[in-house]
Protein backbone atom coordinates (compact mmCIF):
# COMPACT_ATOMS: atom_id res chain seq x y z
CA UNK A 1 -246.64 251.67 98.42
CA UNK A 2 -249.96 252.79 96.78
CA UNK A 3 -253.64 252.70 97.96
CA UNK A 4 -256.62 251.50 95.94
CA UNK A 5 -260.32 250.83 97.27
CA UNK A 6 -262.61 247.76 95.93
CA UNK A 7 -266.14 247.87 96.05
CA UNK A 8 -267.81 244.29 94.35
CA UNK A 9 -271.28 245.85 92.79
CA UNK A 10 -273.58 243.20 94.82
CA UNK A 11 -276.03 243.80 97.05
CA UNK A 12 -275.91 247.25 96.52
CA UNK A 13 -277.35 250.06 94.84
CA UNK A 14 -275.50 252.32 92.04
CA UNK A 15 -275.79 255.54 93.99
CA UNK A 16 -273.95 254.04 96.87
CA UNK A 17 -271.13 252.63 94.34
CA UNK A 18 -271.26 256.10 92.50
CA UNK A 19 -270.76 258.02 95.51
CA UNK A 20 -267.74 255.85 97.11
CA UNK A 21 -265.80 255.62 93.85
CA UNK A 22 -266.42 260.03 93.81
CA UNK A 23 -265.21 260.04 97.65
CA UNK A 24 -262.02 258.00 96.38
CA UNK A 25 -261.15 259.92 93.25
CA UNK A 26 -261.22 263.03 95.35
CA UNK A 27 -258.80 261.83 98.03
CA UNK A 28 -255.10 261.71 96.67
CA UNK A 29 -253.83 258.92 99.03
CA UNK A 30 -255.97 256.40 96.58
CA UNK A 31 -254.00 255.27 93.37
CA UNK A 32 -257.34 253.45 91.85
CA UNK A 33 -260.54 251.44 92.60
CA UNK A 34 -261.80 248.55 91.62
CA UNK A 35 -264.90 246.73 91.11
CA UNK A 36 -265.26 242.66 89.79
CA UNK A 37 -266.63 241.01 87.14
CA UNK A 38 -269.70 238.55 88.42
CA UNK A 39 -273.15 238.42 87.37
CA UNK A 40 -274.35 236.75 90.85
CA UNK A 41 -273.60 237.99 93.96
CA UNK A 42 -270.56 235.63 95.41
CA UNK A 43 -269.06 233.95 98.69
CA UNK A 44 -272.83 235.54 99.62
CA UNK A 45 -276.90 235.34 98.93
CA UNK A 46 -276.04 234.38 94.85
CA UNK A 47 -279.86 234.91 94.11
CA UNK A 48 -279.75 239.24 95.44
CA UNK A 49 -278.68 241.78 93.01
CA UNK A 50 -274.98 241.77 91.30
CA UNK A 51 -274.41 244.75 88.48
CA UNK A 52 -272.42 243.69 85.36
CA UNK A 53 -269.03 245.53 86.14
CA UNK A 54 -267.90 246.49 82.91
CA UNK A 55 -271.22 248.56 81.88
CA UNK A 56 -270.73 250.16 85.03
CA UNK A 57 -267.58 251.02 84.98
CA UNK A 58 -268.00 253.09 82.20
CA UNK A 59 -270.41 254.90 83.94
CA UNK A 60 -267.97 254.92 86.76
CA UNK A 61 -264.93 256.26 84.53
CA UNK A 62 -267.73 259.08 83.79
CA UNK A 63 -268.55 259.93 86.99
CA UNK A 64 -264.74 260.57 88.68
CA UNK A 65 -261.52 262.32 87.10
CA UNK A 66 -258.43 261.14 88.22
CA UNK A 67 -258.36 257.97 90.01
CA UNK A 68 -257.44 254.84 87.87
CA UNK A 69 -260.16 252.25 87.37
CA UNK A 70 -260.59 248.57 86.56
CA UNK A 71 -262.22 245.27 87.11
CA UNK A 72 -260.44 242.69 89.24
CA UNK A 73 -260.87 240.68 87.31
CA UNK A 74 -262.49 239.96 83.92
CA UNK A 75 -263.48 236.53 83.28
CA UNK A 76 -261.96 235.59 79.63
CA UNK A 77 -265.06 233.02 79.99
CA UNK A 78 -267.49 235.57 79.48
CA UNK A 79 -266.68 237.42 76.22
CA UNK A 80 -265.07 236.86 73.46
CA UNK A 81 -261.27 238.49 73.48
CA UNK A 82 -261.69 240.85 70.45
CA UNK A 83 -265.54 241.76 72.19
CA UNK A 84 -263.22 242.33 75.16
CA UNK A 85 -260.52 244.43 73.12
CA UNK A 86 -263.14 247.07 72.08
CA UNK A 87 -264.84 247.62 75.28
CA UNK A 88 -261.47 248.10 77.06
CA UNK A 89 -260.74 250.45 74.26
CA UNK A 90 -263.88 252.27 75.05
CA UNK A 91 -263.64 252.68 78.50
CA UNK A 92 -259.80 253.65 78.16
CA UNK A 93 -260.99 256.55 76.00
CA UNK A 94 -263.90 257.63 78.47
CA UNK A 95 -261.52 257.40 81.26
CA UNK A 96 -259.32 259.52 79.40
CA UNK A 97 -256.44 256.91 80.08
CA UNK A 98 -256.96 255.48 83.78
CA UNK A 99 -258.16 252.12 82.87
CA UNK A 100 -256.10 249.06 84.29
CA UNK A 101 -257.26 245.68 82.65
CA UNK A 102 -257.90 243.63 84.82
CA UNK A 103 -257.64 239.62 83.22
CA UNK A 104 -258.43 236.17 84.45
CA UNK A 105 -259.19 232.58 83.27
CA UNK A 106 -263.12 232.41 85.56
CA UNK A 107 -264.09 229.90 87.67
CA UNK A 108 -267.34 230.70 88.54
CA UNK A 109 -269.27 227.21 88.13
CA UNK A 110 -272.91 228.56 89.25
CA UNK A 111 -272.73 231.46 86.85
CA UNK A 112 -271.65 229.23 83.92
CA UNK A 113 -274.04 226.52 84.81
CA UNK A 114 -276.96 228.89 85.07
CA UNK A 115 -276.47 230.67 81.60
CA UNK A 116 -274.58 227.90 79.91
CA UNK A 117 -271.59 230.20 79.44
CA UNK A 118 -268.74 226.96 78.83
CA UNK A 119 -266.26 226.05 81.37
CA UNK A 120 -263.60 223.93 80.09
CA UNK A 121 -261.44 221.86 82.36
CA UNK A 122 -258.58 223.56 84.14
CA UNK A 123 -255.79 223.13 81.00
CA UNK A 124 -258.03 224.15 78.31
CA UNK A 125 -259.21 227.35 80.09
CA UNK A 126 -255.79 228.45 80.59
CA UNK A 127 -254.72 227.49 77.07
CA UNK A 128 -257.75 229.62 76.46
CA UNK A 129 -256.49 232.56 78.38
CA UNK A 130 -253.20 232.41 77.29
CA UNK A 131 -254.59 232.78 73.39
CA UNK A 132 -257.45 235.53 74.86
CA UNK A 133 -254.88 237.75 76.58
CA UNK A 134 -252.28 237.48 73.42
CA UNK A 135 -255.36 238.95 71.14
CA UNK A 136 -256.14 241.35 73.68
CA UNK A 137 -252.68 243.07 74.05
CA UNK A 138 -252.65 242.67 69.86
CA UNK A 139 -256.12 244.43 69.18
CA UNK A 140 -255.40 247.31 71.46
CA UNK A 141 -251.68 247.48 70.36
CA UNK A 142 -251.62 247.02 66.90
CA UNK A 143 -253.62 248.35 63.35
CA UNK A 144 -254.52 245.28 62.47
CA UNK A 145 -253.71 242.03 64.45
CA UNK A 146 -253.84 238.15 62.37
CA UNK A 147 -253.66 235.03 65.50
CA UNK A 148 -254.17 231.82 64.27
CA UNK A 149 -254.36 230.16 67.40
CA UNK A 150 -256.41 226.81 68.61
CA UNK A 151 -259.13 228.65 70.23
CA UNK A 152 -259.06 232.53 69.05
CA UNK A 153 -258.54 233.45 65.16
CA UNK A 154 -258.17 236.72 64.23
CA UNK A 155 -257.59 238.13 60.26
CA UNK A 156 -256.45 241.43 59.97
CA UNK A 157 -258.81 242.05 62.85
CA UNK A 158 -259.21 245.95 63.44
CA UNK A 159 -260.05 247.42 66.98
CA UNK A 160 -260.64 250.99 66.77
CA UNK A 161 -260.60 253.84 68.32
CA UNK A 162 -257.62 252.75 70.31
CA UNK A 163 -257.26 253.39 73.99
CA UNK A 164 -255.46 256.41 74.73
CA UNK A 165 -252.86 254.56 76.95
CA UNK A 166 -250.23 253.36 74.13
CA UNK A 167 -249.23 250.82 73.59
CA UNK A 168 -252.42 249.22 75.34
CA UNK A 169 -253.28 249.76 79.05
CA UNK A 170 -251.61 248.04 81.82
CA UNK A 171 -252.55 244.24 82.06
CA UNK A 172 -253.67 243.59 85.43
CA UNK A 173 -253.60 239.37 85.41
CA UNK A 174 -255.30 237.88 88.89
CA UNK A 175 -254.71 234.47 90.48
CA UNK A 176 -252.40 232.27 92.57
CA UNK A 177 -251.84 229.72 89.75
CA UNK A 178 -247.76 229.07 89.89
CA UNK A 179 -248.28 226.76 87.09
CA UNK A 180 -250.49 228.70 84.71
CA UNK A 181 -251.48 232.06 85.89
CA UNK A 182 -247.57 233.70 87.31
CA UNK A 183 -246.18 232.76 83.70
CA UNK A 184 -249.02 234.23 81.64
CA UNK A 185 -248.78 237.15 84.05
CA UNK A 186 -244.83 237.07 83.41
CA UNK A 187 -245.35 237.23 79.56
CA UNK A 188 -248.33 239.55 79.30
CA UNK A 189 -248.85 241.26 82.85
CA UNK A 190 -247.58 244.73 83.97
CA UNK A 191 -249.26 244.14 87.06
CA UNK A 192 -250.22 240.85 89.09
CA UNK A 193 -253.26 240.61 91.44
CA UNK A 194 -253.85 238.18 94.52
CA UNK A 195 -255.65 237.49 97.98
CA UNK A 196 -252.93 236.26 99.85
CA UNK A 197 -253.40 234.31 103.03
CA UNK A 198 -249.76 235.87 104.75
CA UNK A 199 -247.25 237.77 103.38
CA UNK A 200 -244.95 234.17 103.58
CA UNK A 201 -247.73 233.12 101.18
CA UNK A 202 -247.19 236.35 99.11
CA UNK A 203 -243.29 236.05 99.03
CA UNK A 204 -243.40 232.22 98.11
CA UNK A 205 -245.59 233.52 94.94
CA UNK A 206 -243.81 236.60 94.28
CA UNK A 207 -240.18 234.01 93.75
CA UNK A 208 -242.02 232.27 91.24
CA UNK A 209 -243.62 234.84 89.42
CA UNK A 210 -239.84 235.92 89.38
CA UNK A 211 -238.41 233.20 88.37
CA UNK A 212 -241.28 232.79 85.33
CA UNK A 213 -240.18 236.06 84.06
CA UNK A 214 -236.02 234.98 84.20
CA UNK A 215 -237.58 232.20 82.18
CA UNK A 216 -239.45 234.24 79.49
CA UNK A 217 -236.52 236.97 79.40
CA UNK A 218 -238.42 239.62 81.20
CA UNK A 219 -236.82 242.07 84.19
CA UNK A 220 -239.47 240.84 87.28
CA UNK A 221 -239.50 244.51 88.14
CA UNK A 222 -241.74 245.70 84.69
CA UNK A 223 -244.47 243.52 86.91
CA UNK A 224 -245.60 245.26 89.75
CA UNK A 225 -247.70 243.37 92.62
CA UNK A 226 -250.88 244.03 94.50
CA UNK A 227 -252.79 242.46 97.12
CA UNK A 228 -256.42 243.06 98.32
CA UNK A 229 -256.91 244.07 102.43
CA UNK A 230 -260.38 243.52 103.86
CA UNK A 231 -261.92 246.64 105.82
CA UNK A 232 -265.07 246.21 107.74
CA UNK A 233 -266.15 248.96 109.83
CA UNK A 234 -267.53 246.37 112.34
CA UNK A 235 -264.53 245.40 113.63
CA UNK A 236 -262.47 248.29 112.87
CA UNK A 237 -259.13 249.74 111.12
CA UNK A 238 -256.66 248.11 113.49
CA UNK A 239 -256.21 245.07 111.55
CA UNK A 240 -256.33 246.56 108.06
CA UNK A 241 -253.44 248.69 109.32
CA UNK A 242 -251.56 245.62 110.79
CA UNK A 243 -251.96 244.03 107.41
CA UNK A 244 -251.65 246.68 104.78
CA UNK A 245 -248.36 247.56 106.78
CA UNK A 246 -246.82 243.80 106.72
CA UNK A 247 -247.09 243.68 103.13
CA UNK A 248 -245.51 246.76 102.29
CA UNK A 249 -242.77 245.48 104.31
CA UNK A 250 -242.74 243.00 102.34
CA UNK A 251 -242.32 245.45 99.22
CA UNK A 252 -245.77 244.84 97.33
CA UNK A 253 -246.61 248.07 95.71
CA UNK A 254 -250.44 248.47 95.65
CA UNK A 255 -252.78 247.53 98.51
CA UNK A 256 -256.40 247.32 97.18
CA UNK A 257 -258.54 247.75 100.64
CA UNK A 258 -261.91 245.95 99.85
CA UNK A 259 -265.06 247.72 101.38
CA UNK A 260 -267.27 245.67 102.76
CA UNK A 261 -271.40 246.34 101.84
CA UNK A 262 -273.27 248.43 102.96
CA UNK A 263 -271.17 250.97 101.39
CA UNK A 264 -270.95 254.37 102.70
CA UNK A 265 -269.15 257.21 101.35
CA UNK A 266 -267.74 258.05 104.68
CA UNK A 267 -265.80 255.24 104.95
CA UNK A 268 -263.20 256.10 102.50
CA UNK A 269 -262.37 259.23 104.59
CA UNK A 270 -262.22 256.75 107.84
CA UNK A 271 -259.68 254.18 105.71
CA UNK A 272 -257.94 257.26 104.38
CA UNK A 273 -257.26 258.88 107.60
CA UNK A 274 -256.21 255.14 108.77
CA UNK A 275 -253.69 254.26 106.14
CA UNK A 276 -252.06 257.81 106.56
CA UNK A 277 -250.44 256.48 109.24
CA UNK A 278 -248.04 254.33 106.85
CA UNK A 279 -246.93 257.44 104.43
């Protein structure tokens, strides 16, 4: 089992992000960190401060060395796949090749609303997502890449430079969806995100996932799992432990502990020396 950190980039300042993310990179227990892809603060005060994540995860990929970096996850919503292609390209190359891309369908109703950003119904979004993510892997895999799907048409479409990972980076597809989201993230995904409620929760999704990729001719083990672990120093590492230890029992590979605001460098050291327990 692997170790990431999370830190969402609301309510917060960018030397406080800048200075967890370098107190992560330098401590080898954590695999990568994350931050998420909002432009209002959520499941909080929506009107305080929320900093696009992909700008600043370039300047994130700038500011550490070795740790692996991502957002979890991008809203297809937001930007159009090719747009999407080329910055992942981008920050693949500045990162020197630690980017994980991080892919979803959005939901955020309050962000769309407010900058009139579409939302289609549930079925067209993920017939949208399905379409964004096959352009995606395309652009970033291939010279030139021609899709002449319903919602995303490509012609010879060019996305240069390419990343440095090859063929593309890791696909990092987020949700719970068993319908939708587990067989996208069998076809496309070499990683799949989620928030569990319980590992029975996390097992129950995991067998479909599985069974999706027997479905699309795909060994289940090319798609690692992760799961996200709340720590808040208020309360303490106790239950982080508890939980980051159940789920490696239950044989997910990645545990993303999310840091709760205000952020404090210090706190990765305090999680790090917590989790050290379970190597």
């Amino acid at each position: 089992m692997r170790f990431g950190i999370k830190t969402a980039p609301q309510h917060t300042g960018w030397d406080e992000m800048a200075a967890v993310w370098r107190a992560a990179d330098a401590i080898d227990l954590f695999d990568s960190a994350w931050n998420f892809d909002h432009f209002y603060p959520i499941f909080s005060d929506s009107t305080g401060p929320c900093f696009e994540g992909w700008t600043m995860l370039a300047a994130l990929a700038a500011q550490t060395s070795r740790i692996r970096l991502g957002c979890q996850v991008t809203g297809m919503v937001y930007r159009h796949p090719a747009v999407l292609a080329n910055m992942a390209a981008s920050v693949d190359v500045i990162a020197g090749g630690r980017l994980d891309l991080g892919l979803g369908a959005g939901w955020n109703e309050e962000e769309c609303a407010a900058y009139g950003i579409d939302l289609p119904p549930l079925k067209e979004r993920f017939d949208r997502f399905d379409e964004g993510v096959e352009a995606i892997v395309g652009l970033l895999s291939n010279t030139t890449t021609t899709l002449d799907g319903r919602y995303v048409k490509l012609t010879d479409a060019r996305c240069e430079p390419k990343p440095v990972q090859r063929p593309h980076p890791p696909i990092v597809i987020g949700g719970k969806g068993r319908t939708r989201t587990l067989r996208t993230a069998a076809r496309f995904a070499q990683q799949w995100n989620t928030v569990p409620s319980s590992t029975d929760e996390w097992h129950e999704l995991r067998a479909i996932l599985d069974q999706h990729c027997a479905d699309v001719g795909r060994d289940p083990s090319e798609v690692e799992s992760s799961v996200n672990v709340r720590f808040d120093r208020a309360t303490g590492a106790d239950a982080m432990v508890d939980a980051v230890g159940a789920y490696g029992e239950a044989g997910v590979d990645l545990v993303v502990i999310t840091l709760t605001q205000p952020f404090d460098a210090d706190d990765v050291e305090l999680v790090a020396k917590a989790l050290s327990q379970l190597t």
